[in-house]
Protein backbone atom coordinates (compact mmCIF):
# COMPACT_ATOMS: atom_id res chain seq x y z
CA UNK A 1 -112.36 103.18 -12.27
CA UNK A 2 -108.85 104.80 -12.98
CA UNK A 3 -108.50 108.24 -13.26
CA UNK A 4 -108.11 109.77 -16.47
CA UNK A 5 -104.94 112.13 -16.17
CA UNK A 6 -105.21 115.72 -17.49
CA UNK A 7 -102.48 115.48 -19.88
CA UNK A 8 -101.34 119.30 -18.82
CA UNK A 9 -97.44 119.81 -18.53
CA UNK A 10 -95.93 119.87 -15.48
CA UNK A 11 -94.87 123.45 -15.93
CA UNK A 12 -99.10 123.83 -16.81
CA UNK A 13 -99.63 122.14 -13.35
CA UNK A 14 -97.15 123.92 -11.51
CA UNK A 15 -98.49 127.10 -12.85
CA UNK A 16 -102.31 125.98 -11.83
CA UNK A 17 -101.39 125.10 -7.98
CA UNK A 18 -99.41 128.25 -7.84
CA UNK A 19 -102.39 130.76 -9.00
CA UNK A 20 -104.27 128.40 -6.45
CA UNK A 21 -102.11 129.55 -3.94
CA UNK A 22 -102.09 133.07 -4.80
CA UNK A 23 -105.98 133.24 -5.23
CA UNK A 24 -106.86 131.45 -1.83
CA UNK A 25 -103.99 133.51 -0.08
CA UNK A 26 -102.50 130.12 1.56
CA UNK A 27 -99.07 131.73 2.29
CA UNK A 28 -98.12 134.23 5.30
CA UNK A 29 -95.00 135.74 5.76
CA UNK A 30 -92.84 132.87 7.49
CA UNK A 31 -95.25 130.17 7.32
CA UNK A 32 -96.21 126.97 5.36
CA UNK A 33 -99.36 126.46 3.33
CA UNK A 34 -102.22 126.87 5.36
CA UNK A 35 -103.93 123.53 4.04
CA UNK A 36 -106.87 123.57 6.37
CA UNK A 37 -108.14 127.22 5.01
CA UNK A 38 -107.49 126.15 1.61
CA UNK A 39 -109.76 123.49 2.24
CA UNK A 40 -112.53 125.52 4.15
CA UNK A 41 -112.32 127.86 0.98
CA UNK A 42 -113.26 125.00 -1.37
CA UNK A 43 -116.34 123.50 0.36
CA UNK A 44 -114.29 120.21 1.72
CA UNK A 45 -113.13 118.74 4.98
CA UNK A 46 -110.48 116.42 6.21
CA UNK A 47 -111.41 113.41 7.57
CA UNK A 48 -109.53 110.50 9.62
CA UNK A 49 -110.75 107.08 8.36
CA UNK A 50 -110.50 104.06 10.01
CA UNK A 51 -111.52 102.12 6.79
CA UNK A 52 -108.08 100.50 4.83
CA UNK A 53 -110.44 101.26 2.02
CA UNK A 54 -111.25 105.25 2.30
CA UNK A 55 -107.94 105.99 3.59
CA UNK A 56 -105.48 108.28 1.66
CA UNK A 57 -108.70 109.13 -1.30
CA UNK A 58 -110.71 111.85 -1.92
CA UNK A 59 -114.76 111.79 -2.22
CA UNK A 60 -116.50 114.77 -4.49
CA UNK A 61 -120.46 114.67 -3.82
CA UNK A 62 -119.66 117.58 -6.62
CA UNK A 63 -118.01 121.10 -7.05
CA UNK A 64 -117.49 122.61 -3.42
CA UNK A 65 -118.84 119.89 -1.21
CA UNK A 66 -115.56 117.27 -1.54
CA UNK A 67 -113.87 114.57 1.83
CA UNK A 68 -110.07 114.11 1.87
CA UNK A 69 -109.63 110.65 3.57
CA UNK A 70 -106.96 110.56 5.76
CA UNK A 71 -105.66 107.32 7.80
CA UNK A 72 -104.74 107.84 11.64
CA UNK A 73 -101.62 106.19 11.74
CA UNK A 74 -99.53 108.55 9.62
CA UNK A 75 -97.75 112.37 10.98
CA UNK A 76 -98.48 115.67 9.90
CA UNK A 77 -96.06 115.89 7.08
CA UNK A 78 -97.43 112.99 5.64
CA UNK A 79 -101.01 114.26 5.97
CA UNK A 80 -100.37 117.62 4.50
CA UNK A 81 -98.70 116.05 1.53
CA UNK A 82 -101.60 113.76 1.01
CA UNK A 83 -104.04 116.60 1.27
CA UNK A 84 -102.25 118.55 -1.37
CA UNK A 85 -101.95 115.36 -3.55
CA UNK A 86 -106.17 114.83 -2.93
CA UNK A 87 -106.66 118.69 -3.96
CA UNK A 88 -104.34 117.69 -7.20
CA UNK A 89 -106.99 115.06 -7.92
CA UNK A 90 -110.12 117.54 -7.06
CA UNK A 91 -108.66 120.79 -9.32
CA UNK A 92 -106.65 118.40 -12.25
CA UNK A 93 -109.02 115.25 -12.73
CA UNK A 94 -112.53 116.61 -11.42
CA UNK A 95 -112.42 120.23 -11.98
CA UNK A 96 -110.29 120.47 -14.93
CA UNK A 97 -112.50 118.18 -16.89
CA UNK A 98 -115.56 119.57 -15.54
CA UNK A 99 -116.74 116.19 -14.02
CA UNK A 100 -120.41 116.57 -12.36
CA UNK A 101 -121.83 114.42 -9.39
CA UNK A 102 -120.36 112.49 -6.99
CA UNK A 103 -116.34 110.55 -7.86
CA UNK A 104 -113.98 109.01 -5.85
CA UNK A 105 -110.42 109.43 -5.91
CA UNK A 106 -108.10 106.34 -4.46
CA UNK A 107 -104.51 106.49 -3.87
CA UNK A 108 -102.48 104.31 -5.49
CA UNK A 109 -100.05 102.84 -8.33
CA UNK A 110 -97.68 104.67 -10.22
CA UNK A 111 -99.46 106.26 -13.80
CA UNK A 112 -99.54 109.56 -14.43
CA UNK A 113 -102.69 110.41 -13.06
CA UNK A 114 -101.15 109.85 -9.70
CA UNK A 115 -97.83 111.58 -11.09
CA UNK A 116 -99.52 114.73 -11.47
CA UNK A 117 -101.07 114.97 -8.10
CA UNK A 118 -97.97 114.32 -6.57
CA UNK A 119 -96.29 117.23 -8.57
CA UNK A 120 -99.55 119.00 -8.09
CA UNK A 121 -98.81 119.02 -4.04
CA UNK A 122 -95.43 119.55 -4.44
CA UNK A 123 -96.28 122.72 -6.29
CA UNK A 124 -98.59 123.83 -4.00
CA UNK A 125 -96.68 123.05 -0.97
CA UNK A 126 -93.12 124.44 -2.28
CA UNK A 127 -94.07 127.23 -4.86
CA UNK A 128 -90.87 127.51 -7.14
CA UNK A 129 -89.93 130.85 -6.26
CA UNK A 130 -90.73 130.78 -2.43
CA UNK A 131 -88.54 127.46 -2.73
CA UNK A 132 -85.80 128.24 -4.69
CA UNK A 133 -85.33 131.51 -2.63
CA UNK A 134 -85.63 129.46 0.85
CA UNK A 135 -82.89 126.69 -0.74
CA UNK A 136 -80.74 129.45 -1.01
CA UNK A 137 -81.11 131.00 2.64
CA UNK A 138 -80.89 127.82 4.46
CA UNK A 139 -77.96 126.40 1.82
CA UNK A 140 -79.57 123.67 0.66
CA UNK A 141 -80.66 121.85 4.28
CA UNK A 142 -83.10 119.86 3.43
CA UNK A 143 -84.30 119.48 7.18
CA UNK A 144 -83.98 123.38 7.55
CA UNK A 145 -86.53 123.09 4.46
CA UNK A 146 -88.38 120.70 5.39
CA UNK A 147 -89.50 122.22 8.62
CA UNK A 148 -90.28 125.93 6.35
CA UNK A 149 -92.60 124.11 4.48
CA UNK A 150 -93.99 121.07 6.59
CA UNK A 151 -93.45 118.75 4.89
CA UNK A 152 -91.02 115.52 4.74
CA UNK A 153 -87.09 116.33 4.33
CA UNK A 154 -88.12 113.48 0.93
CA UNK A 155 -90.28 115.87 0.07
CA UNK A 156 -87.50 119.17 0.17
CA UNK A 157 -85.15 116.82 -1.77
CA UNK A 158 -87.63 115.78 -4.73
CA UNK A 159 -88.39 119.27 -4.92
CA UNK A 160 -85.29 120.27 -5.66
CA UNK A 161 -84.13 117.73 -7.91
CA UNK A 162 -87.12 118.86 -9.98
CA UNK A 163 -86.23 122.52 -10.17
CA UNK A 164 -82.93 121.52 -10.59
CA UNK A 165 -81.09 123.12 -7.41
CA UNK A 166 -78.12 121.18 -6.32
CA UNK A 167 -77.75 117.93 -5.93
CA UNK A 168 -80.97 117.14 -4.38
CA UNK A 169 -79.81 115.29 -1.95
């Protein structure tokens, strides 16, 4: 079954992760998202799956009780951003809708559904103003930013071609 995308805005979505971040306290001073509390706060857990089919999804058994399927070939940057994009799916296509009982999340394809989760953990990863301020200290390096925020120097440049900051490259 595809997902049915929330139709929000992306300035809607970015504002969503963002109060996600704020409410769940994810951010220290000097350090990236802390993914793993996030995902402790929610009811989840992260899982490595050897299964081509579970890997890079997301399982809900229902609000608070929810598997992000990870495969064990891929890094840590890669897995973070995948675990933001799987908590895109969980707060924007099962929460937002108010879905009930058990739905499954795959990875995959390029519609909008899949669109917004990827902005969704970009959000939540790089919040605008935590970004835009960092982009400015470390002059645009997107390897200096990429190593902030964990995640993949891509990533740092996607980011910033979205909130239009240099040449994003």
């Amino acid at each position: 079954m595809d997902t049915v995308p929330s139709k929000l805005s992306a300035t809607a979505i970015s504002s969503y992760a963002e109060q996600i971040a704020d409410h769940y306290r994810i951010f220290s001073e000097g350090s990236a998202a802390d993914l793993g509390r996030l995902v402790q706060a929610l009811g989840g857990e992260v899982e490595v799956s050897n299964s081509p089919i579970a890997q890079e999804s997301l399982t809900v058994n229902g609000a608070r009780s929810f598997t992000v399927h990870l495969p064990p070939f891929t890094g840590s940057r890669r897995d973070r951003f995948t675990i933001a994009h799987e908590l895109g799916h969980y707060f924007l296509h099962y929460l937002y809708p108010q879905h009930k009982g058990m739905h499954v999340f795959s990875r995959g394809g390029s519609n909008l559904a899949e669109y917004e989760a990827n902005h969704f953990a970009s959000c939540l990863l790089m919040p605008a103003e935590m970004y835009e301020k960092a982009y400015r200290e470390l002059k645009g390096d997107h390897y200096a930013l990429s190593k902030w925020f964990d995640v993949s120097p891509a990533a740092s440049r996607i980011r910033a071609k979205v909130l239009r900051l240099g040449s994003g490259s």
